[in-house]
PDB file of N, CA and C in Angstrom:
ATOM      1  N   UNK A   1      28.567  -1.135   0.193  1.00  0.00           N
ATOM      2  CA  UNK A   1      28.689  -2.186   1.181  1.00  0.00           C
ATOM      3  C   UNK A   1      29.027  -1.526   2.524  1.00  0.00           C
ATOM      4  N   UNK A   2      28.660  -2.174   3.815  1.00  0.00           N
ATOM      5  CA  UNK A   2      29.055  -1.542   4.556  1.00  0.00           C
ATOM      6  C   UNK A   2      30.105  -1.991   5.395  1.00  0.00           C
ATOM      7  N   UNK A   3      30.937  -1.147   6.339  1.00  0.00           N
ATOM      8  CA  UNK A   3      31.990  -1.411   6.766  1.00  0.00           C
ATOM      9  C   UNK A   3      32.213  -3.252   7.278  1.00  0.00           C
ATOM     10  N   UNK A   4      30.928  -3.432   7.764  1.00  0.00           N
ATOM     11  CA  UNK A   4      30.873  -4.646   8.131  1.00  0.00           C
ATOM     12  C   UNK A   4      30.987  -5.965   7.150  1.00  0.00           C
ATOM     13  N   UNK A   5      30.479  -5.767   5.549  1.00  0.00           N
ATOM     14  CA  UNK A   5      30.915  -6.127   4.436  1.00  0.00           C
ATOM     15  C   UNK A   5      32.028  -6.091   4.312  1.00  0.00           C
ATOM     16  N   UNK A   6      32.325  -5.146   3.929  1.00  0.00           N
ATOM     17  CA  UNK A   6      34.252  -5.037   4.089  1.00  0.00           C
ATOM     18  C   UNK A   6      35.484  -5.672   4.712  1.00  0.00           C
ATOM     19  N   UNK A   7      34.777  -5.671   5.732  1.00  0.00           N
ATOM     20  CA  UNK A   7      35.281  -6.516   6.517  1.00  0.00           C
ATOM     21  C   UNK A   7      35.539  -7.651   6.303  1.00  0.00           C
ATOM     22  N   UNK A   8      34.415  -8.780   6.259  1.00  0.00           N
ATOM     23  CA  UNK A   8      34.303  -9.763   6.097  1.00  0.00           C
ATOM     24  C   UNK A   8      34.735 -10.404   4.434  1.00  0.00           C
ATOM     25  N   UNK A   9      34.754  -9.401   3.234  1.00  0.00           N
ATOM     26  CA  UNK A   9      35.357  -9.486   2.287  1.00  0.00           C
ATOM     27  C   UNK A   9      36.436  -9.355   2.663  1.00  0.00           C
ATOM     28  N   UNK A  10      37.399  -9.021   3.381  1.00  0.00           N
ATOM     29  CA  UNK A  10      38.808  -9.335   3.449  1.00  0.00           C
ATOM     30  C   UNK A  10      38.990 -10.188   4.081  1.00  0.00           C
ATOM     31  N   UNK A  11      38.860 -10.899   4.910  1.00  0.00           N
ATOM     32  CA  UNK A  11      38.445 -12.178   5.602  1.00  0.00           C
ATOM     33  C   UNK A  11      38.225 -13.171   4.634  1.00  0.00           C
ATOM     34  N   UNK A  12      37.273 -12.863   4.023  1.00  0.00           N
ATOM     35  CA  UNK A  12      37.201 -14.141   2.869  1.00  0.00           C
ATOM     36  C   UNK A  12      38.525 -13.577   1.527  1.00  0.00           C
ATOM     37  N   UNK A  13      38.545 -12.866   1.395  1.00  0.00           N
ATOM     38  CA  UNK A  13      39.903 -12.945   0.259  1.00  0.00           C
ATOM     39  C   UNK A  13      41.002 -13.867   0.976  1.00  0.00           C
ATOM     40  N   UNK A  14      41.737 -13.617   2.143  1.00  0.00           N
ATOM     41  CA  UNK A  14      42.310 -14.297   2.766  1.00  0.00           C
ATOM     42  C   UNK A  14      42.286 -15.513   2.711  1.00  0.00           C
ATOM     43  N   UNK A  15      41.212 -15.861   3.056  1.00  0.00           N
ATOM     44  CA  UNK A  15      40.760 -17.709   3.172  1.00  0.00           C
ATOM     45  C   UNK A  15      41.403 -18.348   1.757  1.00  0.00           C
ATOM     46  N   UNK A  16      40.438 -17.427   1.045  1.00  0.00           N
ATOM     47  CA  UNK A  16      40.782 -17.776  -0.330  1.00  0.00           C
ATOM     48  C   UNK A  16      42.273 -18.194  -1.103  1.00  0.00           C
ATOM     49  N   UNK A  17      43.064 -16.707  -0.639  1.00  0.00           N
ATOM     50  CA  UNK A  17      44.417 -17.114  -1.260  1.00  0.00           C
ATOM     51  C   UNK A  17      44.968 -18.195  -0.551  1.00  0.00           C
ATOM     52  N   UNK A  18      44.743 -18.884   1.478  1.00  0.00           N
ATOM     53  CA  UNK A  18      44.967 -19.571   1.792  1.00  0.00           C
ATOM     54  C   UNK A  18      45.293 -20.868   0.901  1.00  0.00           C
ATOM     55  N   UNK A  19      43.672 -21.008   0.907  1.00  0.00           N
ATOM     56  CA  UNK A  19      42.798 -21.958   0.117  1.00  0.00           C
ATOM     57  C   UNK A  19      44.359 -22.302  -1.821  1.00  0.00           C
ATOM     58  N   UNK A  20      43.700 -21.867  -2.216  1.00  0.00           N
ATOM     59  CA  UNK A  20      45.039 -21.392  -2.988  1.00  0.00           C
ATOM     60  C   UNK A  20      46.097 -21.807  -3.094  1.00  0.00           C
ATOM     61  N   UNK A  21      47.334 -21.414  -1.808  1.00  0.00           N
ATOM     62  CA  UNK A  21      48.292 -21.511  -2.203  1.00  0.00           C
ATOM     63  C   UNK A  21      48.589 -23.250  -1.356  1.00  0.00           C
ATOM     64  N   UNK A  22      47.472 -23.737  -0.796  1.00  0.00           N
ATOM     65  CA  UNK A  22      47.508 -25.171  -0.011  1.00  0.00           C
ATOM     66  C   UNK A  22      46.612 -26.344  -0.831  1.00  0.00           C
ATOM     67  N   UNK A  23      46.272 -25.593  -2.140  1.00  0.00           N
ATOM     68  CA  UNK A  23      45.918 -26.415  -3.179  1.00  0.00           C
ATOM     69  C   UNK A  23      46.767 -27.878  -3.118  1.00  0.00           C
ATOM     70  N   UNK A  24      47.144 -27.970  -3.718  1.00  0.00           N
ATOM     71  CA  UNK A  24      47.939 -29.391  -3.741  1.00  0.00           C
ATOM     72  C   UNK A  24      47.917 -30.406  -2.346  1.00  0.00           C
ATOM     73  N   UNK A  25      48.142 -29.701  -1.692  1.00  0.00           N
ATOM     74  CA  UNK A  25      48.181 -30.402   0.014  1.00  0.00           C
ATOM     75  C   UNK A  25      46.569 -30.914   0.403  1.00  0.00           C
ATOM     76  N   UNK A  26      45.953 -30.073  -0.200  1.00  0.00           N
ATOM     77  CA  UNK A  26      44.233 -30.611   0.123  1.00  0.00           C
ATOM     78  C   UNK A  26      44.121 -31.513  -0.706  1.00  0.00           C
ATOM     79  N   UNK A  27      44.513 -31.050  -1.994  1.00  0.00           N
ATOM     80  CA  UNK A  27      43.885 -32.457  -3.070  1.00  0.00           C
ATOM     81  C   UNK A  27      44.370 -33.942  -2.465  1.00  0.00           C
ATOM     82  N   UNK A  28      45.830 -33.655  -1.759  1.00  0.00           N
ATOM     83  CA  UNK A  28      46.600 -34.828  -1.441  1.00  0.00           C
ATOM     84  C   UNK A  28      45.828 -35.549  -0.094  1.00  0.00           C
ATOM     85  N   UNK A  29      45.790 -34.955   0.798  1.00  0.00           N
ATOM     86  CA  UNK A  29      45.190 -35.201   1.706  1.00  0.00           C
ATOM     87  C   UNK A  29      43.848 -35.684   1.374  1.00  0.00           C
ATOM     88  N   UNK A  30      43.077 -35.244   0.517  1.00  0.00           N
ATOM     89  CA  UNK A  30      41.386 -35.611   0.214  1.00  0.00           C
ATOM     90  C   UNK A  30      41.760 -37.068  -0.328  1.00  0.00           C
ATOM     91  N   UNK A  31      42.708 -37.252  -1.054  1.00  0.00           N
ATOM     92  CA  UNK A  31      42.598 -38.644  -1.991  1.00  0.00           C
ATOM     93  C   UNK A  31      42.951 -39.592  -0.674  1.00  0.00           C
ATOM     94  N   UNK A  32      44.130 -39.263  -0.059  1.00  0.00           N
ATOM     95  CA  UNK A  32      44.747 -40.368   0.967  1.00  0.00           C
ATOM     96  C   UNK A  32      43.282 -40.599   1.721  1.00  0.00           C
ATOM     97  N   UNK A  33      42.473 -39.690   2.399  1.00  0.00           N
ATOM     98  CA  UNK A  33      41.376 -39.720   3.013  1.00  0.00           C
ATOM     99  C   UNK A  33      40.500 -40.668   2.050  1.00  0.00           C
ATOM    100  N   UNK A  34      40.089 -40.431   1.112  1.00  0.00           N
ATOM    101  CA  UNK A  34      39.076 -41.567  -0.003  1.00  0.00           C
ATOM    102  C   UNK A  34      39.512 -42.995   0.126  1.00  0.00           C
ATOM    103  N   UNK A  35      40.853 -42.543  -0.095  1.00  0.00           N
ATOM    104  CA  UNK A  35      41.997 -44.147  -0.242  1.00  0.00           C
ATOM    105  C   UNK A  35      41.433 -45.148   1.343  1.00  0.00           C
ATOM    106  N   UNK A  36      41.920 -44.454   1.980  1.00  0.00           N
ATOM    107  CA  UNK A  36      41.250 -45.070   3.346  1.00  0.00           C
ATOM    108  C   UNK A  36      39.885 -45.535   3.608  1.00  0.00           C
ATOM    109  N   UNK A  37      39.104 -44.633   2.884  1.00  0.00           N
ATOM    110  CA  UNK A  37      37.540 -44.628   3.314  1.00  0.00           C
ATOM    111  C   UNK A  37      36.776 -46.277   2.421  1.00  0.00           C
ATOM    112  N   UNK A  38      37.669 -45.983   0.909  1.00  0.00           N
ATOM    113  CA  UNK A  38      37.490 -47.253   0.437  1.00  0.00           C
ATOM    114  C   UNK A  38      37.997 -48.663   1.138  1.00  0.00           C
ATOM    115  N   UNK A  39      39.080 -48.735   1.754  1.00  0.00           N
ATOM    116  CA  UNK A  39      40.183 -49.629   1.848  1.00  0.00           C
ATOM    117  C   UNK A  39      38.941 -50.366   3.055  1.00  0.00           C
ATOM    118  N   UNK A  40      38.445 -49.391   3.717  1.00  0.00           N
ATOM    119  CA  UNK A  40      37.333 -49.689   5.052  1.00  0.00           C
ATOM    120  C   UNK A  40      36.249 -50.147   4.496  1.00  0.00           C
ATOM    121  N   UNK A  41      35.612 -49.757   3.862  1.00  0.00           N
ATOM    122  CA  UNK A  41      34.487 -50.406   2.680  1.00  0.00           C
ATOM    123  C   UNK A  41      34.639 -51.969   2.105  1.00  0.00           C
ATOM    124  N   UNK A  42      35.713 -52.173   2.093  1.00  0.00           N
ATOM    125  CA  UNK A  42      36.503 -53.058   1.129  1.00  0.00           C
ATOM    126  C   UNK A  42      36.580 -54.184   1.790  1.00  0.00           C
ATOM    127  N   UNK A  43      37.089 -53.913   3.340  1.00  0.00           N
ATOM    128  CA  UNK A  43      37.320 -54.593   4.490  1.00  0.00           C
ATOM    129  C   UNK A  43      36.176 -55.602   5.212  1.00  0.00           C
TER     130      UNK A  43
END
């Protein structure tokens, strides 16, 4: 791979563990977001 690969694989590992350790907070946030999106539908 080249340096420029490399690169950008650590960049994305990053994201990733982000991604990861804000698990719970996204799932939470995605549902409240649905919750709403229906409630507007509904309306």
């Amino acid at each position: 791979m080249t340096e420029l690969g490399h690169n950008l694989a650590g960049l994305l590992t990053q994201i990733r563990s982000w991604a990861e350790q804000h698990a719970p907070g996204i799932r939470d946030a995605r549902a409240r977001a649905s919750a709403r999106n229906e409630e507007d539908w509904a309306a």
